[in-house]
Protein backbone atom coordinates (compact mmCIF):
# COMPACT_ATOMS: atom_id res chain seq x y z
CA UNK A 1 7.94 31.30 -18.13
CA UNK A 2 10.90 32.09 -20.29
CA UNK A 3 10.77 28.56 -22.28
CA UNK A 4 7.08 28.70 -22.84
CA UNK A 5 6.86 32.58 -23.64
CA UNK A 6 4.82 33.00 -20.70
CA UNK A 7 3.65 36.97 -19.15
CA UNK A 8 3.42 37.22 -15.77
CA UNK A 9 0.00 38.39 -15.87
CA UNK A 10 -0.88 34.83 -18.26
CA UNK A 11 1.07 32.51 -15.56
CA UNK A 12 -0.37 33.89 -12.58
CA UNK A 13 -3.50 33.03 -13.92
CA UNK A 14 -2.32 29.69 -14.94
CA UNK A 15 -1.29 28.94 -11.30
CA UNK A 16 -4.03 30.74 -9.88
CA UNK A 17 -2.13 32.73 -7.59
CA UNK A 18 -1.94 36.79 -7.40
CA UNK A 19 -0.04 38.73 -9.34
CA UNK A 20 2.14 40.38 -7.04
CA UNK A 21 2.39 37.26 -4.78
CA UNK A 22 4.09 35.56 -7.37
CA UNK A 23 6.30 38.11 -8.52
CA UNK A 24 7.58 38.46 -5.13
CA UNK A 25 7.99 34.73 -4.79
CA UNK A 26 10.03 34.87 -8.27
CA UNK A 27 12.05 37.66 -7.12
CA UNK A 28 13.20 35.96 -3.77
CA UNK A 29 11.68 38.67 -1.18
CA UNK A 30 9.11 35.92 -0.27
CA UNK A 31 8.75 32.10 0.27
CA UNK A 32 6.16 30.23 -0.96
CA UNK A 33 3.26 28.47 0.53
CA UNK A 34 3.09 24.71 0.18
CA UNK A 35 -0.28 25.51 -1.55
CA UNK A 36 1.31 27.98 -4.01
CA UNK A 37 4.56 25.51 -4.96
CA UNK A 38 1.47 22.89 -5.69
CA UNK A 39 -0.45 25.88 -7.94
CA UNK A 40 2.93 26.23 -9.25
CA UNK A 41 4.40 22.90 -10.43
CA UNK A 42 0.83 22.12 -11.74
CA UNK A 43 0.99 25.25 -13.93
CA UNK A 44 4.15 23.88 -15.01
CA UNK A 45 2.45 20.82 -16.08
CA UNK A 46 4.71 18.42 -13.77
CA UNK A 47 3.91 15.85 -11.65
CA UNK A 48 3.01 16.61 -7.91
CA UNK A 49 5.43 16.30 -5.14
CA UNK A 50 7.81 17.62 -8.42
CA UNK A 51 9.85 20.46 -6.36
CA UNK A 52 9.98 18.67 -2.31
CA UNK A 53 12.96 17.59 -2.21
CA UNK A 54 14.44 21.06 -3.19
CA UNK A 55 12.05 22.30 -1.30
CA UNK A 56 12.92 20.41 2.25
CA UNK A 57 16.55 21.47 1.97
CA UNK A 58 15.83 25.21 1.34
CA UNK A 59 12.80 25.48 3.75
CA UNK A 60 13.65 23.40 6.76
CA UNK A 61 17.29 22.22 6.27
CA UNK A 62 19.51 25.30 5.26
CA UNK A 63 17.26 27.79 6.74
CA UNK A 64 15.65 27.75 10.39
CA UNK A 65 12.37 25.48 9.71
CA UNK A 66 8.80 26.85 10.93
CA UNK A 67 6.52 24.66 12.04
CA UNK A 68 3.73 26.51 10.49
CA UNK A 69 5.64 25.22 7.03
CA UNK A 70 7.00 22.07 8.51
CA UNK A 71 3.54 20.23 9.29
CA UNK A 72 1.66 20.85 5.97
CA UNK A 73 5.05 19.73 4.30
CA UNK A 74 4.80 16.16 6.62
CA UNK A 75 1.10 15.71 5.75
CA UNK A 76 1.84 16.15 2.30
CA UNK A 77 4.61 14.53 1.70
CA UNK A 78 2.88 11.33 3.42
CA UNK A 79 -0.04 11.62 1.24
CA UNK A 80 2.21 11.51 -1.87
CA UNK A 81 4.79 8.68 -0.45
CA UNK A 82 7.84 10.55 -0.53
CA UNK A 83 9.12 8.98 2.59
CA UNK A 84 12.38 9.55 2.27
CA UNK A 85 12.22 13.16 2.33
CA UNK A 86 10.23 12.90 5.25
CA UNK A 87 12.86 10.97 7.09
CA UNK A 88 15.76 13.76 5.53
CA UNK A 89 13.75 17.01 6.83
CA UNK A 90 13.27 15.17 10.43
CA UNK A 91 16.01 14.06 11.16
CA UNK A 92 17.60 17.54 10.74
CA UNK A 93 14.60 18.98 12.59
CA UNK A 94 14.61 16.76 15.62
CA UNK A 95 17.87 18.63 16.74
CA UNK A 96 15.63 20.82 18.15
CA UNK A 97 13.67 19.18 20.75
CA UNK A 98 10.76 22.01 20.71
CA UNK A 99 9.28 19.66 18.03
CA UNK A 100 9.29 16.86 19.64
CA UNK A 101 5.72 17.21 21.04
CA UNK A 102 4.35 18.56 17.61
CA UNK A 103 6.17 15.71 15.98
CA UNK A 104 4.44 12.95 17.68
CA UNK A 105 1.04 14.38 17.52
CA UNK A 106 1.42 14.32 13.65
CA UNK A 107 2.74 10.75 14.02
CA UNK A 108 -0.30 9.87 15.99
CA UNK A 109 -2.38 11.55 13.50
CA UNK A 110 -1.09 9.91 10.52
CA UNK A 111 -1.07 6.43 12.33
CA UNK A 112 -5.14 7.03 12.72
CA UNK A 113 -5.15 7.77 8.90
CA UNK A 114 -3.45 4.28 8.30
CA UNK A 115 -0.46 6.20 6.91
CA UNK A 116 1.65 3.76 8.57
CA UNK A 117 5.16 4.17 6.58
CA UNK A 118 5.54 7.91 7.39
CA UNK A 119 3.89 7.81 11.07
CA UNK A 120 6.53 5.09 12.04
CA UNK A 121 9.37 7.40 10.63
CA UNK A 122 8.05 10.13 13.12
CA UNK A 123 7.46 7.52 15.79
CA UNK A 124 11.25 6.13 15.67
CA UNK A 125 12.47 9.72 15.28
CA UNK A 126 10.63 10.68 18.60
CA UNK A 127 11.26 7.78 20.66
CA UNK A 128 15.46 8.39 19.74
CA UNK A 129 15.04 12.40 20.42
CA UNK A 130 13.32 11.55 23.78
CA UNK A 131 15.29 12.61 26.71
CA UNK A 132 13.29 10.50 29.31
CA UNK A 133 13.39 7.37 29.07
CA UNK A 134 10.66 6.20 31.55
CA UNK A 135 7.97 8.55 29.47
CA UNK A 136 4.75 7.39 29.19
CA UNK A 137 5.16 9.15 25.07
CA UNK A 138 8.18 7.22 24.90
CA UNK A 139 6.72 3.91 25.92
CA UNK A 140 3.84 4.50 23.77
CA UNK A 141 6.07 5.21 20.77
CA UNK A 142 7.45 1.93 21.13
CA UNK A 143 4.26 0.50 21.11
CA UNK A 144 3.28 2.11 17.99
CA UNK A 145 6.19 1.23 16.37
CA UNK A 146 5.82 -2.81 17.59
CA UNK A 147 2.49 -2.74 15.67
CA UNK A 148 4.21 -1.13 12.48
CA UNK A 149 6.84 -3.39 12.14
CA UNK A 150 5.48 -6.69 12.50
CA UNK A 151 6.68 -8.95 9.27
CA UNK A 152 5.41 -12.47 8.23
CA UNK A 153 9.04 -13.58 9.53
CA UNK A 154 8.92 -15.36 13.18
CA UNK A 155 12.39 -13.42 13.99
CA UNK A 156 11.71 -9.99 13.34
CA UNK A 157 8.75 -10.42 15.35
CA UNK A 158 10.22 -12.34 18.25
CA UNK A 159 13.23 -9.27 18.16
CA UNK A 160 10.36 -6.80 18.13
CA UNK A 161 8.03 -8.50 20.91
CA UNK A 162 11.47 -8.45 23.30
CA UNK A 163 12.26 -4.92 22.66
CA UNK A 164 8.61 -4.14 23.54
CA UNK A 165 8.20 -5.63 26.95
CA UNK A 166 10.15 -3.71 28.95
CA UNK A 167 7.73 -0.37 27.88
CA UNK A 168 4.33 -1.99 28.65
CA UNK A 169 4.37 -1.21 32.54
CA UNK A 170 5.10 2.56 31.47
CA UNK A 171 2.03 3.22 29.40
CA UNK A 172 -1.25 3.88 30.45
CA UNK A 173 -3.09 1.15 32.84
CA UNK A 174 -5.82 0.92 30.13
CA UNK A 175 -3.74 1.12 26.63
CA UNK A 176 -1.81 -2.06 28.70
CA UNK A 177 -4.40 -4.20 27.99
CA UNK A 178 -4.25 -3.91 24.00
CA UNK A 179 -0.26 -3.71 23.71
CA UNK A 180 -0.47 -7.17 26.41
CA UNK A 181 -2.99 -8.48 24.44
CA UNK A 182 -0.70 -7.68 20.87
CA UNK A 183 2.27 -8.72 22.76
CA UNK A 184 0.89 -12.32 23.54
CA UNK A 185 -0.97 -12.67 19.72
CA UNK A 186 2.93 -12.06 18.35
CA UNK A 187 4.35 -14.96 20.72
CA UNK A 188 1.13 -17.19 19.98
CA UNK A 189 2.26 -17.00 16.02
CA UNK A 190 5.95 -17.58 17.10
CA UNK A 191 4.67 -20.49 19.36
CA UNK A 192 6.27 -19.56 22.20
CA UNK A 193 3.96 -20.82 24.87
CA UNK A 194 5.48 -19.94 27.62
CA UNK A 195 5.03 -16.45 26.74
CA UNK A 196 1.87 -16.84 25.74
CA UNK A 197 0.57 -18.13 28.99
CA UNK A 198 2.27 -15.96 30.90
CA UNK A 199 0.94 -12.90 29.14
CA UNK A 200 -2.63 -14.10 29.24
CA UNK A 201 -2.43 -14.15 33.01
CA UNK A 202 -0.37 -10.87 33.21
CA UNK A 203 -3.65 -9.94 30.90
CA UNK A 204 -6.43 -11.55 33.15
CA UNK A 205 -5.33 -9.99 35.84
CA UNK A 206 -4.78 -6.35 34.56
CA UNK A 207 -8.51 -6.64 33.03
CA UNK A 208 -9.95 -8.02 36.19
CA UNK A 209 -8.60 -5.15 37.81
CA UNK A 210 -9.70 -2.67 35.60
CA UNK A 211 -13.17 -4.32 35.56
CA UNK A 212 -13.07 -3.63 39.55
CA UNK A 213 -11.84 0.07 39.05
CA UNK A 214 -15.09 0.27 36.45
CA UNK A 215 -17.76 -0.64 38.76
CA UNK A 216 -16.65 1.64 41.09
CA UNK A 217 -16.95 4.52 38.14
CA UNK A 218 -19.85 3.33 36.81
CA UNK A 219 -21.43 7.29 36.33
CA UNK A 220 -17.78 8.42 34.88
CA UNK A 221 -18.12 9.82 32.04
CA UNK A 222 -13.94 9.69 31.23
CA UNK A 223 -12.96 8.12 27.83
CA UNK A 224 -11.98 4.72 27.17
CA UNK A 225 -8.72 4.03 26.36
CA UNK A 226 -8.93 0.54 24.95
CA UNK A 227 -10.20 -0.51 22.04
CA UNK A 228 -12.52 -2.81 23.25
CA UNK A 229 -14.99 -2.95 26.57
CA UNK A 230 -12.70 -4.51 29.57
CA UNK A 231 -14.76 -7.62 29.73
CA UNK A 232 -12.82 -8.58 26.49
CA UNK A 233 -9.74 -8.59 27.78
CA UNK A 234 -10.81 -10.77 30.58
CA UNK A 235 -12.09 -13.08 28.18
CA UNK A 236 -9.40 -13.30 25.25
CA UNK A 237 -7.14 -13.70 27.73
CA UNK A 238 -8.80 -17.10 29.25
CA UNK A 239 -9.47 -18.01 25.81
CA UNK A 240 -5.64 -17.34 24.87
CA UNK A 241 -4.63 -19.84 28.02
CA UNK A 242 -6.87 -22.17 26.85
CA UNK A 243 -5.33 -22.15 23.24
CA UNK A 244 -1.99 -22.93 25.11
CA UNK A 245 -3.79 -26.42 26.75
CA UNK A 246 -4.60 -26.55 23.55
CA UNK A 247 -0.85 -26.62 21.91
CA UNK A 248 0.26 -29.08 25.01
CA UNK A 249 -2.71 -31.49 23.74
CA UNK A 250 -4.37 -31.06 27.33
CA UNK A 251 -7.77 -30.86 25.90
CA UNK A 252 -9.82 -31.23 29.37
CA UNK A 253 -7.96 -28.21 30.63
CA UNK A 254 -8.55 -26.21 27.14
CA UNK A 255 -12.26 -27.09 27.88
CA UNK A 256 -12.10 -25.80 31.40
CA UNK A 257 -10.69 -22.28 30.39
CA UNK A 258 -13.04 -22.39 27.12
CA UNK A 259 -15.83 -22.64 30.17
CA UNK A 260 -14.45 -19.59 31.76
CA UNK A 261 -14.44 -17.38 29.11
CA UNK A 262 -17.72 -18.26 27.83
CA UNK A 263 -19.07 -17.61 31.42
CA UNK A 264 -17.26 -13.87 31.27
CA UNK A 265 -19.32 -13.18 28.31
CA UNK A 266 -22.79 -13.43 30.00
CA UNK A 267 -23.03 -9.71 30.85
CA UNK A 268 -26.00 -7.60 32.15
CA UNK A 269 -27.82 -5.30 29.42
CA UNK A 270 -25.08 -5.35 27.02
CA UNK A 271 -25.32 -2.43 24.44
CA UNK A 272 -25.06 -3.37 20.85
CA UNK A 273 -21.10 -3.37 21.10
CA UNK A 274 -20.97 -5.30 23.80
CA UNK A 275 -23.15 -7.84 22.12
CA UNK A 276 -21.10 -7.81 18.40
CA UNK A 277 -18.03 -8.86 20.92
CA UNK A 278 -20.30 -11.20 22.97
CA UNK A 279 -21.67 -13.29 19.53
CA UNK A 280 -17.97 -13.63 18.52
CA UNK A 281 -16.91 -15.31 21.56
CA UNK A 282 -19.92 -17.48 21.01
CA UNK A 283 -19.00 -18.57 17.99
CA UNK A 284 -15.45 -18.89 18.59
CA UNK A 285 -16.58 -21.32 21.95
CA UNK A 286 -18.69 -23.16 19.49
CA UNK A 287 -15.67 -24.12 17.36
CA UNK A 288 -13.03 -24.50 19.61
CA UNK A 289 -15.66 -27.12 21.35
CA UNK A 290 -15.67 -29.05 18.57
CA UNK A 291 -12.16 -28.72 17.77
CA UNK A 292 -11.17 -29.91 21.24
CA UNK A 293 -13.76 -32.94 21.11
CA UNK A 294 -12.37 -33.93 17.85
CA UNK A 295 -8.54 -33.92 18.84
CA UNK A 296 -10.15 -36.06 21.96
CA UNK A 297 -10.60 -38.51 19.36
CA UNK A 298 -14.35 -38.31 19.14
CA UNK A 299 -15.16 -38.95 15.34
CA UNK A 300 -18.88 -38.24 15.66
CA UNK A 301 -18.31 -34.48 15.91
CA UNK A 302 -17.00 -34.25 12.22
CA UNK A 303 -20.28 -33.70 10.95
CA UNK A 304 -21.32 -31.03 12.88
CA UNK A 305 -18.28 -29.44 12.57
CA UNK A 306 -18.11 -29.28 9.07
CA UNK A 307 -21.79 -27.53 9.39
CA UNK A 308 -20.41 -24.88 11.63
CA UNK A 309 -17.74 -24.16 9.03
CA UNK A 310 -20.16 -23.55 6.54
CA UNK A 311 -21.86 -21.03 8.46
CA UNK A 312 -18.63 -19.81 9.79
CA UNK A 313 -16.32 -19.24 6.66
CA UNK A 314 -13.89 -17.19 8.14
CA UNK A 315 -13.06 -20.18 10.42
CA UNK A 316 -12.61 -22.90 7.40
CA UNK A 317 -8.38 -22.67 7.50
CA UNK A 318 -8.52 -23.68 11.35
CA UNK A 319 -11.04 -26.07 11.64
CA UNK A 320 -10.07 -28.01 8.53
CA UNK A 321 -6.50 -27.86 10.27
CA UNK A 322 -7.92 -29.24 13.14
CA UNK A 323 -10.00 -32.03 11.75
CA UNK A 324 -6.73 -32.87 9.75
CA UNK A 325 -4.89 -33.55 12.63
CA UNK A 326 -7.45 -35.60 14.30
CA UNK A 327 -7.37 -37.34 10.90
CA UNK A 328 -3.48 -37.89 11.28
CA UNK A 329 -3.77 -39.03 14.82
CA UNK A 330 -6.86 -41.62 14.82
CA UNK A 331 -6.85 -42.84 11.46
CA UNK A 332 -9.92 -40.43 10.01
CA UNK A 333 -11.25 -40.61 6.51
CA UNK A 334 -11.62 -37.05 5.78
CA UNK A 335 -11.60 -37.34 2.41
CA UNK A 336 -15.48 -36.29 2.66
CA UNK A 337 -14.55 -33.06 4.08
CA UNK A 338 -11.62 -32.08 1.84
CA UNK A 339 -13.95 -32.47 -1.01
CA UNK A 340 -16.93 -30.45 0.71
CA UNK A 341 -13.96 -27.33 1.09
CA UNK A 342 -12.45 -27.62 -2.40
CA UNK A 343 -13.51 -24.37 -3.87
CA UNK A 344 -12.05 -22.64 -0.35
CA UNK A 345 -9.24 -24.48 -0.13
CA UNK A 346 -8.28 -23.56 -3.44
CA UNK A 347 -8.53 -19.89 -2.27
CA UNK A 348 -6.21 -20.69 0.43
CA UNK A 349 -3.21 -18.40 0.10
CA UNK A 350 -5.17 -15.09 -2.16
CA UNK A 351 -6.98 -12.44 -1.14
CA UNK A 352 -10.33 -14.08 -1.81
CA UNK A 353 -9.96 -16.26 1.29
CA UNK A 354 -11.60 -14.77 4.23
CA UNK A 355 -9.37 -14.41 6.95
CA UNK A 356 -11.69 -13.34 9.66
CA UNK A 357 -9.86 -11.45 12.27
CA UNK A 358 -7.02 -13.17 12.33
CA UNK A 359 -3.98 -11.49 12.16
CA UNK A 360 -1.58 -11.86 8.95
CA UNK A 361 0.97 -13.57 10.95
CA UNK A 362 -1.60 -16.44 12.04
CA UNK A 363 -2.93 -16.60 8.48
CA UNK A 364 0.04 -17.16 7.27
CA UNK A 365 1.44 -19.65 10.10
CA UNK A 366 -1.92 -21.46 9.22
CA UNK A 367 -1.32 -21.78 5.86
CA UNK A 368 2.07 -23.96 6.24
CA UNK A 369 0.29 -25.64 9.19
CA UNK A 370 -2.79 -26.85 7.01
CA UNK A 371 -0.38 -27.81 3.68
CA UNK A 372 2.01 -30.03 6.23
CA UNK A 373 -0.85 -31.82 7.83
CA UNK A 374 -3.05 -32.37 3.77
CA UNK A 375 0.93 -33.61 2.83
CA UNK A 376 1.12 -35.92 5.63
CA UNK A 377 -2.90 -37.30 5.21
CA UNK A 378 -2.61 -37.83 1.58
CA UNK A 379 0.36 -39.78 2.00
CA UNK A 380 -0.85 -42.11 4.20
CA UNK A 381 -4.07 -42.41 2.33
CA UNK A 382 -1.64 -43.59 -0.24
CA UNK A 383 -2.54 -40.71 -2.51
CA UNK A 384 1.42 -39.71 -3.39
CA UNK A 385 1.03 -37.29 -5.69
CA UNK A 386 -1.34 -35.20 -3.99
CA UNK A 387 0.53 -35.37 -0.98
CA UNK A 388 3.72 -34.29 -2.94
CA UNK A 389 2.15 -31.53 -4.02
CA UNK A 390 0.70 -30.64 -0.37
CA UNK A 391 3.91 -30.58 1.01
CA UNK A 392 5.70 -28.69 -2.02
CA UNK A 393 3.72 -25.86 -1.12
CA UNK A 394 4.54 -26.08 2.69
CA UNK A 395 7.83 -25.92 1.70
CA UNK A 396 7.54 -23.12 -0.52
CA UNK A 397 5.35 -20.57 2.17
CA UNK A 398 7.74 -21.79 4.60
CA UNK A 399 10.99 -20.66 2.83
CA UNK A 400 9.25 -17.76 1.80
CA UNK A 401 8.21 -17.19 5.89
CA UNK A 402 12.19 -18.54 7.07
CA UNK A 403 10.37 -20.97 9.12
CA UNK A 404 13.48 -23.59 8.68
CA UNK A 405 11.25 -25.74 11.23
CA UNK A 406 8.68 -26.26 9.10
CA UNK A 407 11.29 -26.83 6.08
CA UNK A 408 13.03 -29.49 7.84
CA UNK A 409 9.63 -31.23 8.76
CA UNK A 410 9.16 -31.01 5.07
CA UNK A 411 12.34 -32.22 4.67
CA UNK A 412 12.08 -35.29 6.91
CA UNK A 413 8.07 -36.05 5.62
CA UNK A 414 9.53 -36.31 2.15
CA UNK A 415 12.72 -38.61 3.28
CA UNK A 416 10.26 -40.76 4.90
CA UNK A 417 8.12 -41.75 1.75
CA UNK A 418 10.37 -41.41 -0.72
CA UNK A 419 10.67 -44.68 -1.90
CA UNK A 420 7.09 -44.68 -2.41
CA UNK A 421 6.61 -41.29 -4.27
CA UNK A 422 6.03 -40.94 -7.87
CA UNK A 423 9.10 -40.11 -10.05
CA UNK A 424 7.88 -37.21 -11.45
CA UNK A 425 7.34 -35.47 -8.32
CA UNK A 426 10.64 -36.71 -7.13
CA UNK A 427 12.38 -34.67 -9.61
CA UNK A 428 9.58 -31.87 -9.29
CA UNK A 429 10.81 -31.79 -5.72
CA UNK A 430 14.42 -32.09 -5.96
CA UNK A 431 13.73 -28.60 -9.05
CA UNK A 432 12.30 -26.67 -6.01
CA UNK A 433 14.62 -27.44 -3.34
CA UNK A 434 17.85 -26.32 -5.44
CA UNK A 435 15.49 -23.20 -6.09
CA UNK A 436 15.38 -22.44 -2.75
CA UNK A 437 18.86 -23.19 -1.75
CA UNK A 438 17.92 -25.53 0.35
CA UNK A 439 20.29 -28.48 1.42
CA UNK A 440 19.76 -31.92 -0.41
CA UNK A 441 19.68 -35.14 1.62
């Protein structure tokens, strides 16, 4: 007011806030409203969020913070990214555990709002303040912050998925199914079978059992937990075991559990959700039908495969994945098919590719995946260069992932056909692996 020549009368209009609120508020006799320090710093022309950090330390960390000022503050500061502020006011405030229970309903809240950076702040601050440690809230804090910090990198997310396990049992029966059914997804993009089988059973059962409990209720009007109906659970679960046959090339048994699922699906007067989930698992038994045929060796299902990927676009990374593998191991021209999927292929790896609902984690794992197995087809279809290239970009999404099993596969494709690759690609090869720090052979 003194630099710009400002009345008190003219600024209080500027801000919009009374006259005598604001002197008091200048004079120090009364604190100021969240709303009033935004009126404020956008009278004073500056940017929004301008004042927090000032404000966090006089409001909640040198004076005794009120709630009634603490939770607009969180909100706020969430909306405008200033996450480290966040993390500086709660971690002072969580020395008190009276707000504790207020702390994780905000974290809850912002986690519905897909304000994921400042709800797992709160989330990690909660589960640390929380003096029992067999807590349902405690256990479901974990969960939340599994989901929030899952990465593109196999590690973090196998550390995450075995910090996790030991709180499933201690949340709620129903929520179990979703974190067991996230739990297993995170060890099928690790490939960690194993764990993947063992979950989908742990994950059968729970869901058969909570199917049971269900027909019992069936005029209960209590709210559902899970995100889905429980047949799905039931379902993904024999269609996640089946995926394991799958990996172990035991196609008869994927079949078999491909059978079961599709048989879980036939439900009586399904309402419209029901039947969106119900169409899925119809399409996905289509596909993996055809994909299990075709790794059977049976060439005759190409055709119709390609067809359903057409109709099915979402499902073009893992089918062409799976027909170049048959390709790989019977001697398929494909050649056909890569040229039917050029346009989508070459939207492999950008946001134009539709990814369906698969996860990030199996997106990306898909990508390297597909590039390995086009390297290793185009090389023994003689075509060098394009097979150079392939692989050059399996290498690259596979550094970039620190999946050093997929760069020494690279690695040992390349050492293999060496002597028959171009020069140029030699040397455009050799460029990327001293990029990457990767050693030479």
């Amino acid at each position: 007011m003194k630099n710009k020549g400002y009345k008190l009368q003219q600024f209080s209009e500027m801000a919009d806030i009374n006259v005598g609120t604001l002197s008091a508020i200048i004079k120090g006799t009364r604190l100021m409203s969240m709303n009033q320090l935004d009126q404020i710093t956008s009278a004073m022309g500056l940017e929004q969020g301008y004042f927090y950090d000032m404000y966090g330390v006089e409001c909640f960390i040198d004076s005794a913070p009120h709630w009634r000022r603490l939770e607009p503050f969180i909100y706020r500061c969430a909306e405008l990214g200033k996450l480290d502020i966040i993390e500086q006011v709660i971690t002072h405030v969580t020395d008190d555990q009276s707000y504790i229970d207020e702390l994780f309903d905000v974290a809850e809240s912002l986690y519905s709002k897909s304000m994921n950076e400042a709800a797992l702040i709160l989330y990690e601050c909660v589960a640390d303040s929380e003096k029992y440690q067999h807590s349902e809230r405690l256990a479901l804090c974990q969960y939340r912050i599994f989901l929030l910090q899952k990465t593109l990198s196999k590690y973090d997310n196998l550390n995450a998925a075995v910090k996790f396990e030991s709180y499933i049992d201690k949340l709620n029966e129903e929520v179990q199914l979703d974190a067991i059914k996230d739990l297993a997804n995170v060890y099928n993009t690790i490939h960690l079978w194993d764990k993947v089988d063992a979950w989908a059973r742990e994950l059968e059962r729970k869901a058969e059992f909570q199917l049971k409990i269900q027909s019992r209720r069936r005029k209960s009007n209590k709210r559902r937990l899970t995100a889905y109906p429980l047949f799905t659970y039931a379902a993904y679960a024999n269609l996640l075991i089946s995926s394991v046959y799958d990996t172990r090339k035991e196609y008869d048994e994927a079949i078999n559990y491909l059978q079961k699922y599709m048989e879980i699906i036939e439900i009586e007067n399904p309402t419209e959700e029901d039947q969106k989930i119900i169409d899925l698992f119809k399409k996905w038994g289509e596909g993996n039908q055809y994909a299990f045929r075709i790794l059977l060796g049976q060439e005759e299902v190409i055709f119709p495969y390609l067809g359903y990927l057409e109709n099915n676009p979402e499902e073009i990374l893992t089918g062409l994945l799976n027909i170049l593998e048959a390709a790989n191991q019977y001697g398929f021209n494909i050649g056909h098919a890569l040229k039917k999927f050029e346009y989508p292929i070459n939207l492999f790896n950008t946001d134009f590719h539709n990814k369906g609902g698969y996860t990030d984690q199996m997106i990306d794992h898909g990508y390297r995946v597909f590039y390995y197995e086009l390297a290793k087809y185009q090389i023994n279809q003689y075509n060098y260069s394009l097979g150079i290239d392939a692989l050059l970009i399996c290498l690259d999404l596979s550094s970039s992932s620190k999946d050093e099993l997929m760069c020494i596969k690279c690695l040992d494709l390349y050492g293999e056909y060496r002597s028959e690759a171009a020069e140029t690609q030699i040397r455009k090869y050799k460029k990327l692996i001293e990029k990457l720090s990767l050693p030479t052979f």
